[in-house]
C-alpha atoms as a PDB file:
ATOM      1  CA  UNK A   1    -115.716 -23.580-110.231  1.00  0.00           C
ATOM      2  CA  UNK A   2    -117.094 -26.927-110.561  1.00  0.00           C
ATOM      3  CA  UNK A   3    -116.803 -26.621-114.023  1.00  0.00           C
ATOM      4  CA  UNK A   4    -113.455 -25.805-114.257  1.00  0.00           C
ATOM      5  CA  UNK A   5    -112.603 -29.100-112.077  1.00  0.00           C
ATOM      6  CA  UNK A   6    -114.224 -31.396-114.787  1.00  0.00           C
ATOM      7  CA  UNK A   7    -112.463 -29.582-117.739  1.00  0.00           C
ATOM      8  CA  UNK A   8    -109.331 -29.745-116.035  1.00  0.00           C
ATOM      9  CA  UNK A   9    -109.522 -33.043-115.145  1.00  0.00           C
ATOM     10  CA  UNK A  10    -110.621 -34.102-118.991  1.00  0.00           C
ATOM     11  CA  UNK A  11    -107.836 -32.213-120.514  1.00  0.00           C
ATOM     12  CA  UNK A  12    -105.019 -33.938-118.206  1.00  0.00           C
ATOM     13  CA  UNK A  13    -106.152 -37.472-119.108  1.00  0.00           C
ATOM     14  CA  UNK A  14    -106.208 -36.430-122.533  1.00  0.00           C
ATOM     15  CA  UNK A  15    -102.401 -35.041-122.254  1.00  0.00           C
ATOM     16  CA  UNK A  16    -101.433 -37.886-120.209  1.00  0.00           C
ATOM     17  CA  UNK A  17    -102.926 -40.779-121.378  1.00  0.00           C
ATOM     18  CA  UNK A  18    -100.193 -43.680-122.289  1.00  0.00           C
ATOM     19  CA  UNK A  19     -97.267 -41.645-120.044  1.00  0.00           C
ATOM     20  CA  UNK A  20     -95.872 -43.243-117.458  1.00  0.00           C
ATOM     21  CA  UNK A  21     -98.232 -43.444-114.202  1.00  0.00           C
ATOM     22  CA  UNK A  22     -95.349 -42.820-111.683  1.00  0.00           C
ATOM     23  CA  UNK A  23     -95.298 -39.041-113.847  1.00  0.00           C
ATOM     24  CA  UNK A  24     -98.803 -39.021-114.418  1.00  0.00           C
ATOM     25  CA  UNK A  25     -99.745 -39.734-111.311  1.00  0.00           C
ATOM     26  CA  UNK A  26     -97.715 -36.896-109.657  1.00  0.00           C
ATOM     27  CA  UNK A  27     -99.229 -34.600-111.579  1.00  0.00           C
ATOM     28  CA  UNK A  28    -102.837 -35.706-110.853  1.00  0.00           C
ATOM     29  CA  UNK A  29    -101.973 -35.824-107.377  1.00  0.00           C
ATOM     30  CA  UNK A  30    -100.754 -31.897-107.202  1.00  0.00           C
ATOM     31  CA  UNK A  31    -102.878 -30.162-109.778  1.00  0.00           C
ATOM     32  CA  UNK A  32    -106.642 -32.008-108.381  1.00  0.00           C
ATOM     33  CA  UNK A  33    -105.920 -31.497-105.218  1.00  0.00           C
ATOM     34  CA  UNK A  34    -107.796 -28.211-104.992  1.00  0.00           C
ATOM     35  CA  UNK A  35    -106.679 -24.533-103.764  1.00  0.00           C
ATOM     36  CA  UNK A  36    -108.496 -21.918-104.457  1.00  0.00           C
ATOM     37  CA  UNK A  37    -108.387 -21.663-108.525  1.00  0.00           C
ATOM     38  CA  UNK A  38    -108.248 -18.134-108.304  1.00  0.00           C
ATOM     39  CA  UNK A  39    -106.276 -17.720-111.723  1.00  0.00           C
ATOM     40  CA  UNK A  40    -108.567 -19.727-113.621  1.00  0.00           C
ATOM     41  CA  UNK A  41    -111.695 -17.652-112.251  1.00  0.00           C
ATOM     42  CA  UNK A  42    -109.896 -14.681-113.546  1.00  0.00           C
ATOM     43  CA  UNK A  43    -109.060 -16.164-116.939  1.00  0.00           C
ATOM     44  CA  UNK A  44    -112.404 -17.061-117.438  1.00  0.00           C
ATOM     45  CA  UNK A  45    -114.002 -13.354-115.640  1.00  0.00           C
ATOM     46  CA  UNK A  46    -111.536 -11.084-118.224  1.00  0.00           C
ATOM     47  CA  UNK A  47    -113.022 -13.184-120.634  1.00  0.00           C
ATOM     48  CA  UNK A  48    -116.416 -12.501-120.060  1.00  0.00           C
ATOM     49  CA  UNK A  49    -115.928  -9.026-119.705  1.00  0.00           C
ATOM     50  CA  UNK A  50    -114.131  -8.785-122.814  1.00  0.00           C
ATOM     51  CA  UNK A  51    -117.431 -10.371-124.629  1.00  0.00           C
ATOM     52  CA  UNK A  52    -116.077 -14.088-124.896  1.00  0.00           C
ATOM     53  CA  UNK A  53    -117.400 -17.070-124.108  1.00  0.00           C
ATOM     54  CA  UNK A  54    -116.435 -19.830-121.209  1.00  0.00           C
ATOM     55  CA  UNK A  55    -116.036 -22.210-123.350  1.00  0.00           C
ATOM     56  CA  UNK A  56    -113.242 -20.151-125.143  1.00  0.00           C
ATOM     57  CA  UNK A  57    -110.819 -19.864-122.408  1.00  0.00           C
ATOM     58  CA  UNK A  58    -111.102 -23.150-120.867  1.00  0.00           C
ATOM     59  CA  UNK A  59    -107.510 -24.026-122.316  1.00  0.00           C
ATOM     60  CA  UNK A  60    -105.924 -20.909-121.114  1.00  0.00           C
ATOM     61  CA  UNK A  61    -107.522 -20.961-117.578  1.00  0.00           C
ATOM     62  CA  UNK A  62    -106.343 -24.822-117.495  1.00  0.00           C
ATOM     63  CA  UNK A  63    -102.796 -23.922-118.894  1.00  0.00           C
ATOM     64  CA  UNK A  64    -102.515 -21.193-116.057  1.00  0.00           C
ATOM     65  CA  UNK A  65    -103.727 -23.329-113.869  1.00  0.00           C
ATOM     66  CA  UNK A  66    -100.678 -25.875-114.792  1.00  0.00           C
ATOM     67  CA  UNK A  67     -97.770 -23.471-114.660  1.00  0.00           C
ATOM     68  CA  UNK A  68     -99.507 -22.304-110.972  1.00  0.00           C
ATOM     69  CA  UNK A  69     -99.119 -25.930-109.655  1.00  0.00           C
ATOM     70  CA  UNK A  70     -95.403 -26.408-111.143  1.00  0.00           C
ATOM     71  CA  UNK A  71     -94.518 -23.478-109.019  1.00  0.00           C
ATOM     72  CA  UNK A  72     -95.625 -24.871-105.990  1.00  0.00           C
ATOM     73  CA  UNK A  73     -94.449 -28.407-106.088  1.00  0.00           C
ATOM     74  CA  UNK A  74     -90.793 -26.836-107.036  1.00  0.00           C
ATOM     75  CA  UNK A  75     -91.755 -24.484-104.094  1.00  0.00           C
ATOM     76  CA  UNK A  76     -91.955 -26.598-101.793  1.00  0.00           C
ATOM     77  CA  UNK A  77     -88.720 -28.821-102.519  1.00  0.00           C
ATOM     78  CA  UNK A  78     -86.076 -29.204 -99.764  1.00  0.00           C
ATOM     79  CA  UNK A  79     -83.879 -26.880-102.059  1.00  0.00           C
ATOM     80  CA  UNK A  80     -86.594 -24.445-101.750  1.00  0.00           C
ATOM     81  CA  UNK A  81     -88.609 -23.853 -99.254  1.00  0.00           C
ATOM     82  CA  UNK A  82     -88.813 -27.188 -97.759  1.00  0.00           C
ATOM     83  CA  UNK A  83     -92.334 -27.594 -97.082  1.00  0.00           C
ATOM     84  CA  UNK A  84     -94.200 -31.123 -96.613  1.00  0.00           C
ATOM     85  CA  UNK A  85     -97.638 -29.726 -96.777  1.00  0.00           C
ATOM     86  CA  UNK A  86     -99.589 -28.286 -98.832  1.00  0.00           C
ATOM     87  CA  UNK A  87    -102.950 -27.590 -98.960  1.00  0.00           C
ATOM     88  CA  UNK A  88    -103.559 -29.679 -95.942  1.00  0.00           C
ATOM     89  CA  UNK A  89    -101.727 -32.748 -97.452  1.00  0.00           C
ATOM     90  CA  UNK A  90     -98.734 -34.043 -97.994  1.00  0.00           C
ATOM     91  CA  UNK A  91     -96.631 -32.080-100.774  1.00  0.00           C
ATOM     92  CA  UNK A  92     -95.894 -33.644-103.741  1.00  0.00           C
ATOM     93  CA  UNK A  93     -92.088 -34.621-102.802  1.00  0.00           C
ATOM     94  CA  UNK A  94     -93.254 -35.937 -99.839  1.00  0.00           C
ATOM     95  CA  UNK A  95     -95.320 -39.068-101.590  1.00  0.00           C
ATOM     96  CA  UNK A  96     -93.311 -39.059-105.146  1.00  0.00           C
ATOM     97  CA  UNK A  97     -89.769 -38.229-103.641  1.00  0.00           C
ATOM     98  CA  UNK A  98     -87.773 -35.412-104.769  1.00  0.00           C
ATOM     99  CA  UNK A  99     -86.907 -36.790-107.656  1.00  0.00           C
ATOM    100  CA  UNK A 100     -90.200 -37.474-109.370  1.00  0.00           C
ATOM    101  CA  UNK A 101     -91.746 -34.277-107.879  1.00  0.00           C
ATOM    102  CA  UNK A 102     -88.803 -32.272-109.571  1.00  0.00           C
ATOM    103  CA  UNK A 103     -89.993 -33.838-112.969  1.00  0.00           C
ATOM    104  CA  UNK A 104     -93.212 -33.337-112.382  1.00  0.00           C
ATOM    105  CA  UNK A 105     -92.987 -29.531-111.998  1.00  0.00           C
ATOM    106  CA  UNK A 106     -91.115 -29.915-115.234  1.00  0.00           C
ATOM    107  CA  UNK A 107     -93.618 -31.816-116.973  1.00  0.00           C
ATOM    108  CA  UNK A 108     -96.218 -29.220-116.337  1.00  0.00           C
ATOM    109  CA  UNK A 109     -94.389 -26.342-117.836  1.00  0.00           C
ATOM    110  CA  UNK A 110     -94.907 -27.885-121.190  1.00  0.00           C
ATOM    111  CA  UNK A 111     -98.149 -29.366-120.762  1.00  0.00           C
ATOM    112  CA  UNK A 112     -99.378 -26.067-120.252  1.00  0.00           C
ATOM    113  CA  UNK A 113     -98.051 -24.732-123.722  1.00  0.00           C
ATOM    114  CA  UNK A 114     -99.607 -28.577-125.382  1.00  0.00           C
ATOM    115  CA  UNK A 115    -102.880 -27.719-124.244  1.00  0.00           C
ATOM    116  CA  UNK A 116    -103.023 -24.356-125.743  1.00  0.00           C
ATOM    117  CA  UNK A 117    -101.764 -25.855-128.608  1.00  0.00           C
ATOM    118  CA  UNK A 118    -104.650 -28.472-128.824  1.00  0.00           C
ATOM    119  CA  UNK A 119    -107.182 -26.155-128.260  1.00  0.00           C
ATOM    120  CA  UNK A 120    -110.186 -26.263-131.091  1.00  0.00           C
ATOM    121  CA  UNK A 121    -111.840 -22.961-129.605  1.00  0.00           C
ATOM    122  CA  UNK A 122    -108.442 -20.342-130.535  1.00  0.00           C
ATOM    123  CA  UNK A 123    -107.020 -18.573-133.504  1.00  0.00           C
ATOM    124  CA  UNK A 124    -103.364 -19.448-134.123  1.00  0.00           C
ATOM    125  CA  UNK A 125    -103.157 -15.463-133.623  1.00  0.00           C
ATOM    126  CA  UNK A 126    -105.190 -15.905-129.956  1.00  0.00           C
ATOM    127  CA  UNK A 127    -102.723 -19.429-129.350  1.00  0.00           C
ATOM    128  CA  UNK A 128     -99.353 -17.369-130.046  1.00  0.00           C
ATOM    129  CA  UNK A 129    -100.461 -14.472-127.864  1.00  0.00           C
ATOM    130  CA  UNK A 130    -101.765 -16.494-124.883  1.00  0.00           C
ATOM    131  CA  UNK A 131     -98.434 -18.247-125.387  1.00  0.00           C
ATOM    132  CA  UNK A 132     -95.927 -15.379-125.715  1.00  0.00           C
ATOM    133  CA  UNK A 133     -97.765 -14.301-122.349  1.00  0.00           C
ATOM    134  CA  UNK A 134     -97.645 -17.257-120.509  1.00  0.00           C
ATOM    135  CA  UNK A 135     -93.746 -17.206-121.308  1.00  0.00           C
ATOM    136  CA  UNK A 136     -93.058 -13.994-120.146  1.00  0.00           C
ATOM    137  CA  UNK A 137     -94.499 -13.981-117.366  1.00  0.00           C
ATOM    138  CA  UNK A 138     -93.662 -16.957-115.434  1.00  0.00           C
ATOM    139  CA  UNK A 139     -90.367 -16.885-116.704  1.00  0.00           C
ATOM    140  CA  UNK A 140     -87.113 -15.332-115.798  1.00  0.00           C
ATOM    141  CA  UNK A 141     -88.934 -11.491-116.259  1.00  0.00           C
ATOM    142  CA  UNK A 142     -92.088 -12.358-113.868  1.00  0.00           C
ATOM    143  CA  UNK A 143     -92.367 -15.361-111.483  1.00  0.00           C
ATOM    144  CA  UNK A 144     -89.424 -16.734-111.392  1.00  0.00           C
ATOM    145  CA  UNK A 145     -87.472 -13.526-111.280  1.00  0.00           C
ATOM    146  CA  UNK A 146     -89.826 -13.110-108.164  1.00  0.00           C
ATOM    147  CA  UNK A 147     -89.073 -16.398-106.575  1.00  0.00           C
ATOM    148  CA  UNK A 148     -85.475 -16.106-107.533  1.00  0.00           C
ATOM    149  CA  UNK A 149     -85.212 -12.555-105.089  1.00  0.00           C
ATOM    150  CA  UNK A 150     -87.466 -14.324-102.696  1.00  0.00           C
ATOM    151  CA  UNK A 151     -83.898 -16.851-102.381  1.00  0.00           C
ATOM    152  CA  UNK A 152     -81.473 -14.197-102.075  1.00  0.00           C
ATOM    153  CA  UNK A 153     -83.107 -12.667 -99.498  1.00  0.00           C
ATOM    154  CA  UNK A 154     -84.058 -15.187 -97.687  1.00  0.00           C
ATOM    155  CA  UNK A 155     -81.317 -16.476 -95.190  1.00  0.00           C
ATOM    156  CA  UNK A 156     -81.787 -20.522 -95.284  1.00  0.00           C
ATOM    157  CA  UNK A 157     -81.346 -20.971 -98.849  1.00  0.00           C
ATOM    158  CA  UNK A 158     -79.813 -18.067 -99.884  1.00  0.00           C
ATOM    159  CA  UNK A 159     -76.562 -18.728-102.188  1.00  0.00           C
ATOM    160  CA  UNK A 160     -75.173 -15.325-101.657  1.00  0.00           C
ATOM    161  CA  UNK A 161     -74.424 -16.711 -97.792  1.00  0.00           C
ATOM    162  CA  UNK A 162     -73.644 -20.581 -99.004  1.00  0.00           C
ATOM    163  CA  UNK A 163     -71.394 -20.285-101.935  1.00  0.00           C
ATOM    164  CA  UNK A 164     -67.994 -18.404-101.641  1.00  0.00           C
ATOM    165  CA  UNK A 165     -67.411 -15.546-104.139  1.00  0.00           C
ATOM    166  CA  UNK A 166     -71.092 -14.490-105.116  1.00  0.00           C
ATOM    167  CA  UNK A 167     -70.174 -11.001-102.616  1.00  0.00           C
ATOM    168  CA  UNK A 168     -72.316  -9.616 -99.901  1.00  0.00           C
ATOM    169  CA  UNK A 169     -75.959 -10.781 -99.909  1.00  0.00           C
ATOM    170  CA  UNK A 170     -78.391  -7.972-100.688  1.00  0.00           C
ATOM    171  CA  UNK A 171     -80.225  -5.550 -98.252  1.00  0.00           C
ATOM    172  CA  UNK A 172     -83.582  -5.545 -99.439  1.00  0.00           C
ATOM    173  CA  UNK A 173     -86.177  -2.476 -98.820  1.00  0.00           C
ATOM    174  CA  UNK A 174     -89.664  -2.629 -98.323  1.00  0.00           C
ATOM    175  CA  UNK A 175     -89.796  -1.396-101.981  1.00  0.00           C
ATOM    176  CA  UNK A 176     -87.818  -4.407-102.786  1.00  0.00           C
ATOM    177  CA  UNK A 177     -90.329  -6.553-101.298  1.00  0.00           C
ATOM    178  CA  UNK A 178     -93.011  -5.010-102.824  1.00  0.00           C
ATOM    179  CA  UNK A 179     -91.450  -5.806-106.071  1.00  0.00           C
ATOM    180  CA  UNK A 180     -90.486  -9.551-105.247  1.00  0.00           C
ATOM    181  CA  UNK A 181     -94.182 -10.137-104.757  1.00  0.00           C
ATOM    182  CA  UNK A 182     -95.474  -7.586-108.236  1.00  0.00           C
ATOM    183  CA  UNK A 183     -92.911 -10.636-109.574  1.00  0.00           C
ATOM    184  CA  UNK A 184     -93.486 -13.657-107.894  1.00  0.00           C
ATOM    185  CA  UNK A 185     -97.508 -12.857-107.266  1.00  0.00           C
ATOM    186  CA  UNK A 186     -98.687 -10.401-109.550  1.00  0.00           C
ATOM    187  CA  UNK A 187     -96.809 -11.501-113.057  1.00  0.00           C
ATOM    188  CA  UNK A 188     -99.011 -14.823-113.205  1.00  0.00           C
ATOM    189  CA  UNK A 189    -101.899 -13.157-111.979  1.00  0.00           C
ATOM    190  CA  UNK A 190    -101.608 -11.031-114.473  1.00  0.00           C
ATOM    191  CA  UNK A 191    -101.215 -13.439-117.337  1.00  0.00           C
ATOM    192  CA  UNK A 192    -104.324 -14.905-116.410  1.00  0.00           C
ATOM    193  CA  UNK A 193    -105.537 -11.657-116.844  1.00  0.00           C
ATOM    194  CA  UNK A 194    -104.689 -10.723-120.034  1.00  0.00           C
ATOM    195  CA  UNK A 195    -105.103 -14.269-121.637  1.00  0.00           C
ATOM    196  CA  UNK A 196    -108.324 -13.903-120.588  1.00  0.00           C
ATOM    197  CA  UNK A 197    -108.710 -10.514-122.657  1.00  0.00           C
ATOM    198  CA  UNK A 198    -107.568 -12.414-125.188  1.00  0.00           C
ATOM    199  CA  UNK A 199    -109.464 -15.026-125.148  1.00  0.00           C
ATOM    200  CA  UNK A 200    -112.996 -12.990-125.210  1.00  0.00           C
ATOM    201  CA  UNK A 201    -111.389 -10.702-128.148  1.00  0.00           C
ATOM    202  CA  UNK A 202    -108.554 -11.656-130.401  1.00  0.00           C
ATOM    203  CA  UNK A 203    -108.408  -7.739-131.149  1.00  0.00           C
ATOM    204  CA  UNK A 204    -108.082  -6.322-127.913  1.00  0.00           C
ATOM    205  CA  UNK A 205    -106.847  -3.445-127.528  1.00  0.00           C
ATOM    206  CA  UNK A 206    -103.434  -3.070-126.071  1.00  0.00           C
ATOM    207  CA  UNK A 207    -104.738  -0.395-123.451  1.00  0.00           C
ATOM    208  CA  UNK A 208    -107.037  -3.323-122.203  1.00  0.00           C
ATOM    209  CA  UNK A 209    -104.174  -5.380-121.790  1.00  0.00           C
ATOM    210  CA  UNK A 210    -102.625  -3.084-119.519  1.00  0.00           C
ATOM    211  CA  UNK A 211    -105.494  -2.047-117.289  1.00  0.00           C
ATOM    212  CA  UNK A 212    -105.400  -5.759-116.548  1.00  0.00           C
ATOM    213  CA  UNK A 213    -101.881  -6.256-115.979  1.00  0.00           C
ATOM    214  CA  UNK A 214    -102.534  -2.954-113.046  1.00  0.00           C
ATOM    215  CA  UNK A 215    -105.204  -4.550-112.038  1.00  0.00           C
ATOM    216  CA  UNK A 216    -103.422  -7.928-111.477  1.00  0.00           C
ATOM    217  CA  UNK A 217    -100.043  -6.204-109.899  1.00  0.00           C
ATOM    218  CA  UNK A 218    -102.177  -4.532-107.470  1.00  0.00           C
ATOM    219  CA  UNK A 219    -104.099  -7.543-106.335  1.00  0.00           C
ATOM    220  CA  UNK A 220    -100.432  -9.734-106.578  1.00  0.00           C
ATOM    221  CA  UNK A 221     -99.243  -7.248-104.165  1.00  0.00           C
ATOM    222  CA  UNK A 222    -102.777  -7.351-101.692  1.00  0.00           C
ATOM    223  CA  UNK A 223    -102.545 -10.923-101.533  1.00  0.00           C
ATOM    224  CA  UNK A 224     -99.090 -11.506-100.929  1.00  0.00           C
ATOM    225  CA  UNK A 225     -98.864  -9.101 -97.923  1.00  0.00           C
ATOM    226  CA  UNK A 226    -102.029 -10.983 -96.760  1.00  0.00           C
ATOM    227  CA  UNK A 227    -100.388 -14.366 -97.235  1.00  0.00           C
ATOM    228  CA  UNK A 228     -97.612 -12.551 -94.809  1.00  0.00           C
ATOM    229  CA  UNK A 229    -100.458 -11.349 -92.053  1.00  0.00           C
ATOM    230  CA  UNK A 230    -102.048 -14.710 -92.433  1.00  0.00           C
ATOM    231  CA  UNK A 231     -98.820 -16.698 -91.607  1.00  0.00           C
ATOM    232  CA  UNK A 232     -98.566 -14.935 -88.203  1.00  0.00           C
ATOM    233  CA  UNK A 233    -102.391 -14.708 -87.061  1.00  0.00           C
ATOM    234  CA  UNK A 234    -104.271 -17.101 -89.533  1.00  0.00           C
ATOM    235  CA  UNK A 235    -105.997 -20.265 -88.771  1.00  0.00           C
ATOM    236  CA  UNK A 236    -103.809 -23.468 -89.130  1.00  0.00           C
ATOM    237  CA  UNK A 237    -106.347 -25.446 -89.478  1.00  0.00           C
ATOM    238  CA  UNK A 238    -107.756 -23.322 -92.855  1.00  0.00           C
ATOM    239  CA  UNK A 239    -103.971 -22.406 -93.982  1.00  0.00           C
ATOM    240  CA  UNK A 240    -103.770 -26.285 -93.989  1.00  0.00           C
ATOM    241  CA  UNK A 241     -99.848 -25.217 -93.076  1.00  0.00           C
ATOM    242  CA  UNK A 242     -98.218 -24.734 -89.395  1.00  0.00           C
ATOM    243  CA  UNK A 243     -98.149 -20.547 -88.301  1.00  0.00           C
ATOM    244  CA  UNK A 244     -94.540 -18.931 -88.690  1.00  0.00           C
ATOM    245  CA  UNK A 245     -93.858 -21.258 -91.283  1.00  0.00           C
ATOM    246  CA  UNK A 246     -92.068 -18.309 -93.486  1.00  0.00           C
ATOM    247  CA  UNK A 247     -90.242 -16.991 -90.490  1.00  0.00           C
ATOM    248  CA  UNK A 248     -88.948 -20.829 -89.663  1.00  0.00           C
ATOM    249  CA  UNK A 249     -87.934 -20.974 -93.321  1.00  0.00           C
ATOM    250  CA  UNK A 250     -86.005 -17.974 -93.199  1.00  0.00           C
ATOM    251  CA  UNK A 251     -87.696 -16.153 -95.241  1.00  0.00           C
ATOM    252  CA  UNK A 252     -87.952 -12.399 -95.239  1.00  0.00           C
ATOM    253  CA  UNK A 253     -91.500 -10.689 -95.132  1.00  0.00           C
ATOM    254  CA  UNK A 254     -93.081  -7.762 -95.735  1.00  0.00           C
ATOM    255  CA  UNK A 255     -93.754  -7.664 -91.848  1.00  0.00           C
ATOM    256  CA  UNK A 256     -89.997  -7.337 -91.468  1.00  0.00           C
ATOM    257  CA  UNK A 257     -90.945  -3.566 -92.373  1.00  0.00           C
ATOM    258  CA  UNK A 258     -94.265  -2.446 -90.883  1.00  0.00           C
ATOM    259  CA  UNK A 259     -96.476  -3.659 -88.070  1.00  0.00           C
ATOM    260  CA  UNK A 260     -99.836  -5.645 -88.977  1.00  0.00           C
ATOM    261  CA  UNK A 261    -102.027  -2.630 -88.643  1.00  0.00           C
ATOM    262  CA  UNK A 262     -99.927  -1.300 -91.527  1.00  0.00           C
ATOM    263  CA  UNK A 263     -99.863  -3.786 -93.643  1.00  0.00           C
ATOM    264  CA  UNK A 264    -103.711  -4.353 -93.308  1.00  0.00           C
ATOM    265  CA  UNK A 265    -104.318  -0.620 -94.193  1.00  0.00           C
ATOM    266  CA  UNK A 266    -101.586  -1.174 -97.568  1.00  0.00           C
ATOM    267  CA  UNK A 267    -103.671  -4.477 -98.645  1.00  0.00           C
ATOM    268  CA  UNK A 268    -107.222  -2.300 -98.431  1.00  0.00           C
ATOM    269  CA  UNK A 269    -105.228   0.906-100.165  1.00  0.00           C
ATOM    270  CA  UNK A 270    -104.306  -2.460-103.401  1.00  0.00           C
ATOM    271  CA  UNK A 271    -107.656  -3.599-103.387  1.00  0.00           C
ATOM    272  CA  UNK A 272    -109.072  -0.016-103.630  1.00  0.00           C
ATOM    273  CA  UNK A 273    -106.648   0.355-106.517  1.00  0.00           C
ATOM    274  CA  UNK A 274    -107.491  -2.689-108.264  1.00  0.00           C
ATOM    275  CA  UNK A 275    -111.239  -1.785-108.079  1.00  0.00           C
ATOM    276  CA  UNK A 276    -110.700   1.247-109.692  1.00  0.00           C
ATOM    277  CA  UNK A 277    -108.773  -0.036-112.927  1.00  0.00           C
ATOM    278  CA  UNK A 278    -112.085  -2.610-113.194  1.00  0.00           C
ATOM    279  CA  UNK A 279    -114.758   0.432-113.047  1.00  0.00           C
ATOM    280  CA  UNK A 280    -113.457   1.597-116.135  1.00  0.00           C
ATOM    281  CA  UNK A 281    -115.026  -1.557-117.728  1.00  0.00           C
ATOM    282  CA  UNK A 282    -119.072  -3.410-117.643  1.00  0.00           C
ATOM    283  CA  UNK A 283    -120.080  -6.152-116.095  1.00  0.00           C
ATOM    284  CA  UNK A 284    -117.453  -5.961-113.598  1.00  0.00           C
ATOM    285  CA  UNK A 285    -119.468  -7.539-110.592  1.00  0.00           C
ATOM    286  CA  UNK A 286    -117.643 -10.394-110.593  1.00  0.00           C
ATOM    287  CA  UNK A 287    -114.561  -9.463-110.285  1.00  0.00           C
ATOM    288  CA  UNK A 288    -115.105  -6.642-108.079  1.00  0.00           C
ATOM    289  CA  UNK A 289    -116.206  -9.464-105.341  1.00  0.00           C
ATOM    290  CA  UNK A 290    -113.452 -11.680-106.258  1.00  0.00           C
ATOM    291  CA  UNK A 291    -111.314  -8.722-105.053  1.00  0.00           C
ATOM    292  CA  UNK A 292    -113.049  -7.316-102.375  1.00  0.00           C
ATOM    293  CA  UNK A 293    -113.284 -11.276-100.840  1.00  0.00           C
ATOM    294  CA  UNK A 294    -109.598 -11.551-101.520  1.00  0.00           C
ATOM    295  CA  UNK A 295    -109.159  -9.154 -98.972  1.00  0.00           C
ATOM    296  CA  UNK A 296    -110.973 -10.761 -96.673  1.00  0.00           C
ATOM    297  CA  UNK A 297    -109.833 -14.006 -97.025  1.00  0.00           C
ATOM    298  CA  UNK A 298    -108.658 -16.779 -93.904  1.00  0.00           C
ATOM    299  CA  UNK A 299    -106.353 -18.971 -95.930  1.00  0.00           C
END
């Protein structure tokens, strides 16, 4: 993904050039400081299968990319989840103040619509779709909807048990998790996976769509419950993040419901899942591994 750093890197100094560089540098500071990139790869791999071209989904990949980092420097915000890591290094709050890091998160929301916008590769048809996608789902209907039942049943943050009058906080089922995660995982997953789609063929079929939007709920769900495993038996020093962090935060897991053994077995039964929507399709190498490493992932 070396190629994916530089083009991210070019298009943010092109967005930001002659803002502010209190803004612009808190957005420089939380979107190149790595991770894995895994929703870009997948932009750009749909694309490819779908027949396009790299170099036509660089702005979608980049614009996924965006709205991924927003998430997690509003994640990690004392009113969230209060974390002052991330990624090995101090979160974005943490060196900007709350303040800044707030409007920072804010400022990549509609960045990542601008440089859609700007791209010289897209249709207007291709820009509206990867748009109306984007929208969707990391909005109120995918990640945030997620993130928003992630708070209520959580117990540090939840405002069902700090503000009088909302009633009794909820009684979620491992069914509920499941769906938290499809939500706060899966939905931007899977907008990198159709934008991709789109991106390799402004005509593809709706049925296409779909298969990617299983494909990406599946894996959502795989590598959520791994993020949960992980956060009890993972490595610190790879997680870049202390162990139990989730449990210290209050937050309620899908190991509240089933042992590790379990969950491990319900991750491989995802992956097996999300393998089989891909067969359907050629040159599906690719992603296949990206999957099957997914699985096997330490951080």
């Amino acid at each position: 993904m070396e190629r994916f750093e530089r083009v991210i890197a070019e298009k943010l100094n092109q967005e930001l050039a002659d803002v502010h560089p209190l803004i612009s540098g808190a957005v420089k500071y939380s979107v190149l400081s790595g991770g894995k990139r895994l929703r870009p790869h997948l932009v750009y791999e749909f694309c490819r299968m779908c027949g396009g071209r790299f170099d036509d989904a660089d702005s979608a990949a980049v614009a996924i990319e965006l709205i991924q980092s927003y998430s997690l420097i509003h994640d990690d915000l004392p009113c969230m989840d209060d974390d002052d890591m991330r990624r090995g290094k101090a979160s974005c709050h943490a060196v900007y103040g709350e303040a800044v890091a707030l409007l920072a998160g804010d400022a990549l929301g509609s960045l990542a619509a601008s440089v859609i916008t700007n791209d010289k590769n897209l249709s207007d048809a291709q820009k509206v779709r990867i748009i109306a996608i984007i929208n969707n789902l990391s909005g109120i209907r995918g990640m945030i909807g997620g993130q928003v039942l992630d708070m209520i049943y959580g117990e540090s943050n939840n405002p069902y048990r700090l503000i009088k009058g909302l009633g009794e906080p909820p009684c979620p089922t491992a069914g509920d998790i499941e769906r938290m995660y499809i939500l706060k995982t899966g939905a931007l997953l899977s907008a990198a996976c159709q934008c991709g789609c789109i991106c390799g063929d402004e005509n593809v079929a709706e049925e296409t769509l779909a298969d990617a939007n299983t494909y990406a709920e599946n894996l959502g769900l795989a590598y959520q419950i791994t993020d949960d495993i992980l956060d009890v038996e993972g490595d610190e020093n790879l997680l870049g993040k202390p162990l139990g962090s989730d449990s210290d935060n209050g937050k309620l897991t899908y190991l509240r419901f089933c042992s590790i053994d379990a969950a491990k077995a319900r991750c491989e039964q995802l992956s097996l899942e999300a393998i089989a929507v891909l067969q359907r399709y050629p040159d599906n190498e690719q992603l296949i591994d990206i999957t099957k490493k997914l699985l096997d992932r330490q951080k």
